[in-house]
N, C-alpha and C. Protein backbone atom coordinates (compact mmCIF):
# COMPACT_ATOMS: atom_id res chain seq x y z
N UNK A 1 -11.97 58.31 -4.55
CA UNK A 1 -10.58 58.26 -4.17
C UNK A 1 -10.45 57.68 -2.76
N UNK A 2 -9.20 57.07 -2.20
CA UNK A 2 -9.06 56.61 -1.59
C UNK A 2 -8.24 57.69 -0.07
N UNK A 3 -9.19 57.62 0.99
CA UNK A 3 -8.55 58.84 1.90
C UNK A 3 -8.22 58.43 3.53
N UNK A 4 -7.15 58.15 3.97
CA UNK A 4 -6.41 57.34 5.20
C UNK A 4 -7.39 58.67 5.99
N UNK A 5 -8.10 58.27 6.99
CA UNK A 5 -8.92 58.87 7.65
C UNK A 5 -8.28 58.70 9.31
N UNK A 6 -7.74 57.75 10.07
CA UNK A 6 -7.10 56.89 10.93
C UNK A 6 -5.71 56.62 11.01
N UNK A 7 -4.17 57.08 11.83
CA UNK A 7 -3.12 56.71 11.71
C UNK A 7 -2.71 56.27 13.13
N UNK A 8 -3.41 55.22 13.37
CA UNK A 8 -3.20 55.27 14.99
C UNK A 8 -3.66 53.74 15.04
N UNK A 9 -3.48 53.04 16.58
CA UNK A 9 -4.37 51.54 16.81
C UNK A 9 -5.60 51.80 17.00
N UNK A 10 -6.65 50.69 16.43
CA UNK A 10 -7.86 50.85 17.09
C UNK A 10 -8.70 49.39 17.19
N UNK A 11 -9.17 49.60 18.09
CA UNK A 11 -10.10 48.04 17.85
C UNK A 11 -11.19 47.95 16.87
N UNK A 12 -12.16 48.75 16.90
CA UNK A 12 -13.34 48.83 16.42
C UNK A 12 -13.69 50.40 15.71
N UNK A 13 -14.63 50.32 14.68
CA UNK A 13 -14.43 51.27 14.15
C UNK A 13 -15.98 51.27 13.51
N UNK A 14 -16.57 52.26 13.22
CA UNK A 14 -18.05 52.51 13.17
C UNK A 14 -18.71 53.81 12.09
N UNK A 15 -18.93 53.48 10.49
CA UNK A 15 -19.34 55.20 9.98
C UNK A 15 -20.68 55.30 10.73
N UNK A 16 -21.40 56.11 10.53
CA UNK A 16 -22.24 57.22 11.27
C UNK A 16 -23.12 56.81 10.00
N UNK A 17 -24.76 56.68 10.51
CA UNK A 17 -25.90 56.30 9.60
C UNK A 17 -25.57 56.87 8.38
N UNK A 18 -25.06 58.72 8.30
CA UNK A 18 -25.30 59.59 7.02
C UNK A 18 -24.19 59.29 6.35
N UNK A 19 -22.94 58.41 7.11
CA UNK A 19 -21.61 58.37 6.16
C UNK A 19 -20.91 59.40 6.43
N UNK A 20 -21.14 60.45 6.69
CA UNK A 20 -20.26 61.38 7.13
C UNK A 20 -18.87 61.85 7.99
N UNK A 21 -19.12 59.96 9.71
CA UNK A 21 -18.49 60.44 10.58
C UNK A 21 -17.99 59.09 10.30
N UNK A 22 -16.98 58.66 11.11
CA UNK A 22 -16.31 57.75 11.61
C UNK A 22 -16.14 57.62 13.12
N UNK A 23 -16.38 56.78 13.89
CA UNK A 23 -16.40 56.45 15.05
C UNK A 23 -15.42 55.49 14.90
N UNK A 24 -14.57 55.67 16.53
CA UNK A 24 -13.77 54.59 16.44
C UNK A 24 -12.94 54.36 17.90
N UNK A 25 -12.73 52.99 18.36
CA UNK A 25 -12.27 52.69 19.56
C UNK A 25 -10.55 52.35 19.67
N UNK A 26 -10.06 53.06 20.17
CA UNK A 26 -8.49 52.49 20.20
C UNK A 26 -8.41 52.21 21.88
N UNK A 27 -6.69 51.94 22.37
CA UNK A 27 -6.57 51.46 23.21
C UNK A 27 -5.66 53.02 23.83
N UNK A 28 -5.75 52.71 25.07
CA UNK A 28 -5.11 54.08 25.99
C UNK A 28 -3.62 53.60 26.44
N UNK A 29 -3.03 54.54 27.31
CA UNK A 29 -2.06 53.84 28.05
C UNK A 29 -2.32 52.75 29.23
N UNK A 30 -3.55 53.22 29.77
CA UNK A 30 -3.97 52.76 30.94
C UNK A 30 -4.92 51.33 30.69
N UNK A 31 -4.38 50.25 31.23
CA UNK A 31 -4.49 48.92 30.98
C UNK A 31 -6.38 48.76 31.15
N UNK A 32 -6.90 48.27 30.28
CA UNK A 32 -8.22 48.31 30.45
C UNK A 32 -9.48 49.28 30.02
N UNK A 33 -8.75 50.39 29.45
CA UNK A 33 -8.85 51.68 28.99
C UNK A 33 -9.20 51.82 27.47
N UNK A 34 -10.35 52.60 27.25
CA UNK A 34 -10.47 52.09 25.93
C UNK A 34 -10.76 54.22 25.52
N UNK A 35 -10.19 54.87 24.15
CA UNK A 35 -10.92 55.40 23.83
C UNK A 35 -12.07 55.95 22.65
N UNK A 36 -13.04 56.30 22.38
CA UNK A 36 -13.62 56.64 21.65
C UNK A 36 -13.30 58.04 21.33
N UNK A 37 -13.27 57.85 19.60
CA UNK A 37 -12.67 59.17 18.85
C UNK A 37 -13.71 58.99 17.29
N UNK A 38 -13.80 60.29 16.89
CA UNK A 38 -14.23 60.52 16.13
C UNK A 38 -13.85 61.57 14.70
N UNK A 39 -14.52 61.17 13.90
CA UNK A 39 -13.38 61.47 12.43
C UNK A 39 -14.30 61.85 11.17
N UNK A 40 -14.15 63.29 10.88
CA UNK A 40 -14.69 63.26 9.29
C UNK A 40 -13.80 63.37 8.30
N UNK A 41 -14.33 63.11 7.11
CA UNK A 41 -13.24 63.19 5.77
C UNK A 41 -12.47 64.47 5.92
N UNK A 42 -10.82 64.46 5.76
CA UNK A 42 -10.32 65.97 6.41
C UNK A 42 -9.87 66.21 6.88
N UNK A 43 -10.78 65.36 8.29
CA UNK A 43 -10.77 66.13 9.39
C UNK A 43 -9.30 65.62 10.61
N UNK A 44 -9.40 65.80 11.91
CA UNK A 44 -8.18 65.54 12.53
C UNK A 44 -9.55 64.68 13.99
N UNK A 45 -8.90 63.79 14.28
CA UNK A 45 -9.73 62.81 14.79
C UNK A 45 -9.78 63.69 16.15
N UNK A 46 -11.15 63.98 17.04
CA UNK A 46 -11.29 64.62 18.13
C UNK A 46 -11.69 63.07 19.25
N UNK A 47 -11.24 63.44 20.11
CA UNK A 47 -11.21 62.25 21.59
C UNK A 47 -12.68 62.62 21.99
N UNK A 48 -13.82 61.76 22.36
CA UNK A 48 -14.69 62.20 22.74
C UNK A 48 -15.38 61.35 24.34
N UNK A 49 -14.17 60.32 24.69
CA UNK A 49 -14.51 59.73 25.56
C UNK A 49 -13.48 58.64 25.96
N UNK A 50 -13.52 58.49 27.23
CA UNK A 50 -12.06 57.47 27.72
C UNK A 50 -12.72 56.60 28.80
N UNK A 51 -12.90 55.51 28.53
CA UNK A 51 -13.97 54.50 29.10
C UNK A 51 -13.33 53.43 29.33
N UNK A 52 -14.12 52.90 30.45
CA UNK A 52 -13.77 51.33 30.83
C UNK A 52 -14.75 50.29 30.04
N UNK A 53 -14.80 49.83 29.03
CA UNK A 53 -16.06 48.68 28.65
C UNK A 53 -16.37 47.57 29.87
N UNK A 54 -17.74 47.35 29.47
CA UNK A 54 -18.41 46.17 30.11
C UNK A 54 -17.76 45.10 29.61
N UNK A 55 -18.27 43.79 29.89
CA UNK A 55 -17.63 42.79 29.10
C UNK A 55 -18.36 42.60 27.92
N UNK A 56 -19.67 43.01 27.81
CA UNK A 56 -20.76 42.65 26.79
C UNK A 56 -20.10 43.93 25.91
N UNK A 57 -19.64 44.82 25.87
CA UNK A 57 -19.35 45.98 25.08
C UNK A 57 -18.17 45.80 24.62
N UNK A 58 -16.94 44.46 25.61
CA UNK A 58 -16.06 44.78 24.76
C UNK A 58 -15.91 43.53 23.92
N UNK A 59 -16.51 42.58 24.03
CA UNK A 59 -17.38 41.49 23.36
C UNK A 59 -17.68 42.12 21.78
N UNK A 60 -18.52 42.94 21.99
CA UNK A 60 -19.05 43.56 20.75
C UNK A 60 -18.02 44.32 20.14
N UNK A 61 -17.22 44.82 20.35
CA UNK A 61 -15.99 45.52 19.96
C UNK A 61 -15.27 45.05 19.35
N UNK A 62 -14.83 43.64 19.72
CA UNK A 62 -13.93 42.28 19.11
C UNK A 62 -14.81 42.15 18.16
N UNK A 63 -15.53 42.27 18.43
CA UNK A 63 -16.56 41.41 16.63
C UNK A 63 -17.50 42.24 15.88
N UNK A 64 -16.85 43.64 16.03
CA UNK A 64 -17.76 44.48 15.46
C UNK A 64 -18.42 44.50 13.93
N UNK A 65 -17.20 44.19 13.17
CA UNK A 65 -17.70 43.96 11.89
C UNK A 65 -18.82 42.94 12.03
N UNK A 66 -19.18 41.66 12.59
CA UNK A 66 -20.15 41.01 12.56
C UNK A 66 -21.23 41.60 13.51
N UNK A 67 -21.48 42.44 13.95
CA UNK A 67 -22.51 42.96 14.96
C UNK A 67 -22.98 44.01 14.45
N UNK A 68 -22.19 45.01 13.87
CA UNK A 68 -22.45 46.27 13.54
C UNK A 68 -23.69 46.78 12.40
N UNK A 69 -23.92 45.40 12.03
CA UNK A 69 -24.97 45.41 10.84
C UNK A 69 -26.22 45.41 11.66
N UNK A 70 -26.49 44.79 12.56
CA UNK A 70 -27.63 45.11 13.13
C UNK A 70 -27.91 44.99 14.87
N UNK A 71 -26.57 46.12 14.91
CA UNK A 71 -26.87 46.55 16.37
C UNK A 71 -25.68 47.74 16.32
N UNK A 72 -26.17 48.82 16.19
CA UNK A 72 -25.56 50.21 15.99
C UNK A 72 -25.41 50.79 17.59
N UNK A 73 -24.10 51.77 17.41
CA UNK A 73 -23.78 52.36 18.68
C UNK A 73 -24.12 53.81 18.35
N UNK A 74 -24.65 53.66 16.83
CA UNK A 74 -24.74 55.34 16.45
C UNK A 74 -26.75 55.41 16.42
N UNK A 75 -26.78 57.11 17.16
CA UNK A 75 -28.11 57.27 16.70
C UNK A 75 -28.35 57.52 15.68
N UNK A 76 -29.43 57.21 15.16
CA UNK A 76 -29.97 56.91 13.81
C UNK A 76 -29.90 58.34 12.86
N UNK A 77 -29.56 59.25 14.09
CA UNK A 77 -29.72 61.12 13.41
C UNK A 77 -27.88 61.02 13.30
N UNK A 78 -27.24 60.10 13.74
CA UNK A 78 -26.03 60.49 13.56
C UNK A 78 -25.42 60.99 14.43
N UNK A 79 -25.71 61.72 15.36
CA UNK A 79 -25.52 62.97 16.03
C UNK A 79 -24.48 61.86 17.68
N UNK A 80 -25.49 61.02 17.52
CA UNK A 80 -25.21 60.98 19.67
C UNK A 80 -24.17 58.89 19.12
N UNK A 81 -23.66 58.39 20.31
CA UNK A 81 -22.99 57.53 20.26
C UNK A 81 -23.48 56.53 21.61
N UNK A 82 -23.70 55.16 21.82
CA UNK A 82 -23.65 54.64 23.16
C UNK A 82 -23.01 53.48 23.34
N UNK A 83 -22.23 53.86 24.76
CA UNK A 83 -21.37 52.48 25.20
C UNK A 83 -22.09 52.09 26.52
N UNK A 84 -21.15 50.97 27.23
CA UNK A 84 -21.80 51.04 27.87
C UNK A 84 -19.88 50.24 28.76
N UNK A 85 -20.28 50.79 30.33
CA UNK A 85 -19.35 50.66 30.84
C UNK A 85 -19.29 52.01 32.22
N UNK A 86 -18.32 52.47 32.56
CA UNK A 86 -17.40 53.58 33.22
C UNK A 86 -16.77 54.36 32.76
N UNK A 87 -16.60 55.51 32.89
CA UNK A 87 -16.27 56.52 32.08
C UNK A 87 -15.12 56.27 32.94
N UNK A 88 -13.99 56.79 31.94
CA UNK A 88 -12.99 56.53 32.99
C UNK A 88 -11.89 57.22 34.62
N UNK A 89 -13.09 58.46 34.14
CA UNK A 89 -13.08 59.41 35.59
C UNK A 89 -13.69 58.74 36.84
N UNK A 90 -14.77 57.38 36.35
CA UNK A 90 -15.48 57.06 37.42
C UNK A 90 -14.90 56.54 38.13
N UNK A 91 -14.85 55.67 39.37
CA UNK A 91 -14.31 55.14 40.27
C UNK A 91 -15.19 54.37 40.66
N UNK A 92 -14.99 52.60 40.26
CA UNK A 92 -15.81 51.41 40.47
C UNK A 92 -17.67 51.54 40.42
N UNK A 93 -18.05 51.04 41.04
CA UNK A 93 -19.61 50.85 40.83
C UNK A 93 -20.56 50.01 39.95
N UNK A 94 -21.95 50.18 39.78
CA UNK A 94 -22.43 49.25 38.38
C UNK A 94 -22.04 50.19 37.31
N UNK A 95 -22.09 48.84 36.37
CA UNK A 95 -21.72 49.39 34.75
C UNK A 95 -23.56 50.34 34.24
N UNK A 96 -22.61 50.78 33.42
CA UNK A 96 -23.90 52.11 33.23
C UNK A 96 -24.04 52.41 31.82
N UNK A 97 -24.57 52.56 31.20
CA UNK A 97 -24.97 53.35 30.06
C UNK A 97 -24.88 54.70 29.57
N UNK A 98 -23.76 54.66 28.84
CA UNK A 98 -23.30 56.65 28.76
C UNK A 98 -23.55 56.74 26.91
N UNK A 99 -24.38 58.22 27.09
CA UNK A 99 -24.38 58.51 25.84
C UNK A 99 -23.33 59.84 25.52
N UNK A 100 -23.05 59.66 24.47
CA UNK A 100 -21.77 60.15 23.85
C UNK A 100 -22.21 61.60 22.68
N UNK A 101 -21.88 62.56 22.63
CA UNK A 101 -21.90 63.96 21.71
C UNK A 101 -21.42 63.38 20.54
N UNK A 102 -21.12 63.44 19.24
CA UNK A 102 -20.10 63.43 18.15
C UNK A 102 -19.71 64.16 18.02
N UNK A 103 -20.69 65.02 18.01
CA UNK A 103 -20.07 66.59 18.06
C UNK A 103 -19.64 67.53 18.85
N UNK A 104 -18.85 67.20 20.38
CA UNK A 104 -18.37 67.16 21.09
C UNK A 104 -19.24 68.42 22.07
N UNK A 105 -20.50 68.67 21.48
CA UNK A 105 -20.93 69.84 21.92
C UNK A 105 -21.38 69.75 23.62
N UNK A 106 -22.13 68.70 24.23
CA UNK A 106 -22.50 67.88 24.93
C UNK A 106 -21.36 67.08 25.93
N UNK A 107 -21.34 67.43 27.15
CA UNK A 107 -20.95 66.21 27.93
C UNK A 107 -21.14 64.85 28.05
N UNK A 108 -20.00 63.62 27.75
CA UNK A 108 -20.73 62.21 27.90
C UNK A 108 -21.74 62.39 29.20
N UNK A 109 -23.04 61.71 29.00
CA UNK A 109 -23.93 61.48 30.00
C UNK A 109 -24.62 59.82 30.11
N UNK A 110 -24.27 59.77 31.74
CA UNK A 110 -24.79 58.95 32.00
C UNK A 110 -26.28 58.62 32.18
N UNK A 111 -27.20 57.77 31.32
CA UNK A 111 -28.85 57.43 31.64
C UNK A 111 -28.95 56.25 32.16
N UNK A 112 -28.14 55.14 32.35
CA UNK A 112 -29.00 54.08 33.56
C UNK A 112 -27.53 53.47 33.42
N UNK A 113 -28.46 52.38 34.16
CA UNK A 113 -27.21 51.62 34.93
C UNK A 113 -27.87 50.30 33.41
N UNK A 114 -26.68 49.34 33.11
CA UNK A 114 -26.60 48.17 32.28
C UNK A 114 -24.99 47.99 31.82
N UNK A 115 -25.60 47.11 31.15
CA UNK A 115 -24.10 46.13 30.58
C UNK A 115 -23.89 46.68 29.37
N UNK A 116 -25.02 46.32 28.61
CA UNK A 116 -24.78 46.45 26.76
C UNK A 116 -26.11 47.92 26.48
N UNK A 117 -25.91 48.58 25.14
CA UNK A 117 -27.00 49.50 24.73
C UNK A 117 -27.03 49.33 23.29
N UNK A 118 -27.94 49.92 22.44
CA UNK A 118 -27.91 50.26 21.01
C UNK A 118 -28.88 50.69 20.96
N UNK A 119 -29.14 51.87 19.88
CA UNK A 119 -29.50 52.84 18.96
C UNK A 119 -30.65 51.35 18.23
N UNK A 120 -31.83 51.96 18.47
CA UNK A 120 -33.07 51.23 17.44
C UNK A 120 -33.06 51.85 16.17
N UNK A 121 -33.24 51.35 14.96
CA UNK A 121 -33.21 52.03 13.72
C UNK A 121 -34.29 53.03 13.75
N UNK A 122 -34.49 54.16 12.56
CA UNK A 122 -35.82 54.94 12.59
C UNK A 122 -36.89 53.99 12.00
């Protein structure tokens, strides 16, 4: 059957290795502002991050359907998410690499400084 999972804008949009989740990028109020939200069958979409993209991230965003086949933002367990950019609490600096909870259990965390990231298959 057919089940509207999404009632909102979004740019880019991402299931989760097991099929289970939906990842997905819409736009904020704040010009430049992007956020990541997440969605199971059901379920009510939870906000899990409000980010500035790199240009290489929002590159990949515009053309996700052609990228997404073999360069994932999801870990391969499903579980974790990576962008890459400024969180949008940050205030200027280098672009960085933040990994993302799905399961909101976890604070986004920042592990290095870069432009672009992805999840290696198992």
């Amino acid at each position: 059957s057919v089940q509207e999972l999404v009632q909102e804008p979004l740019f880019a949009f991402f299931w989760s290795p097991d099929g289970r989740k939906l990842a997905y990028v819409g736009p904020t109020a704040a010009e430049g502002e992007m956020e990541l939200k997440v969605v199971t069958a059901g379920g009510i979409p939870r906000s899990l991050a409000t980010f500035r993209p790199t240009q290489g991230m929002a590159i990949y965003l515009t053309l996700f359907d052609q990228y997404t086949y073999s360069n994932s933002i999801w870990s391969p367990d499903s579980r974790y998410l990576v962008l890459a950019g400024r969180l949008a609490e940050e205030e200027g600096g280098e672009p960085r690499i933040i990994i993302v909870d799905s399961e909101d259990v976890e604070p986004p965390e920042v592990i290095a400084q870069g432009s672009l990231a992805f999840w290696a298959p198992k």
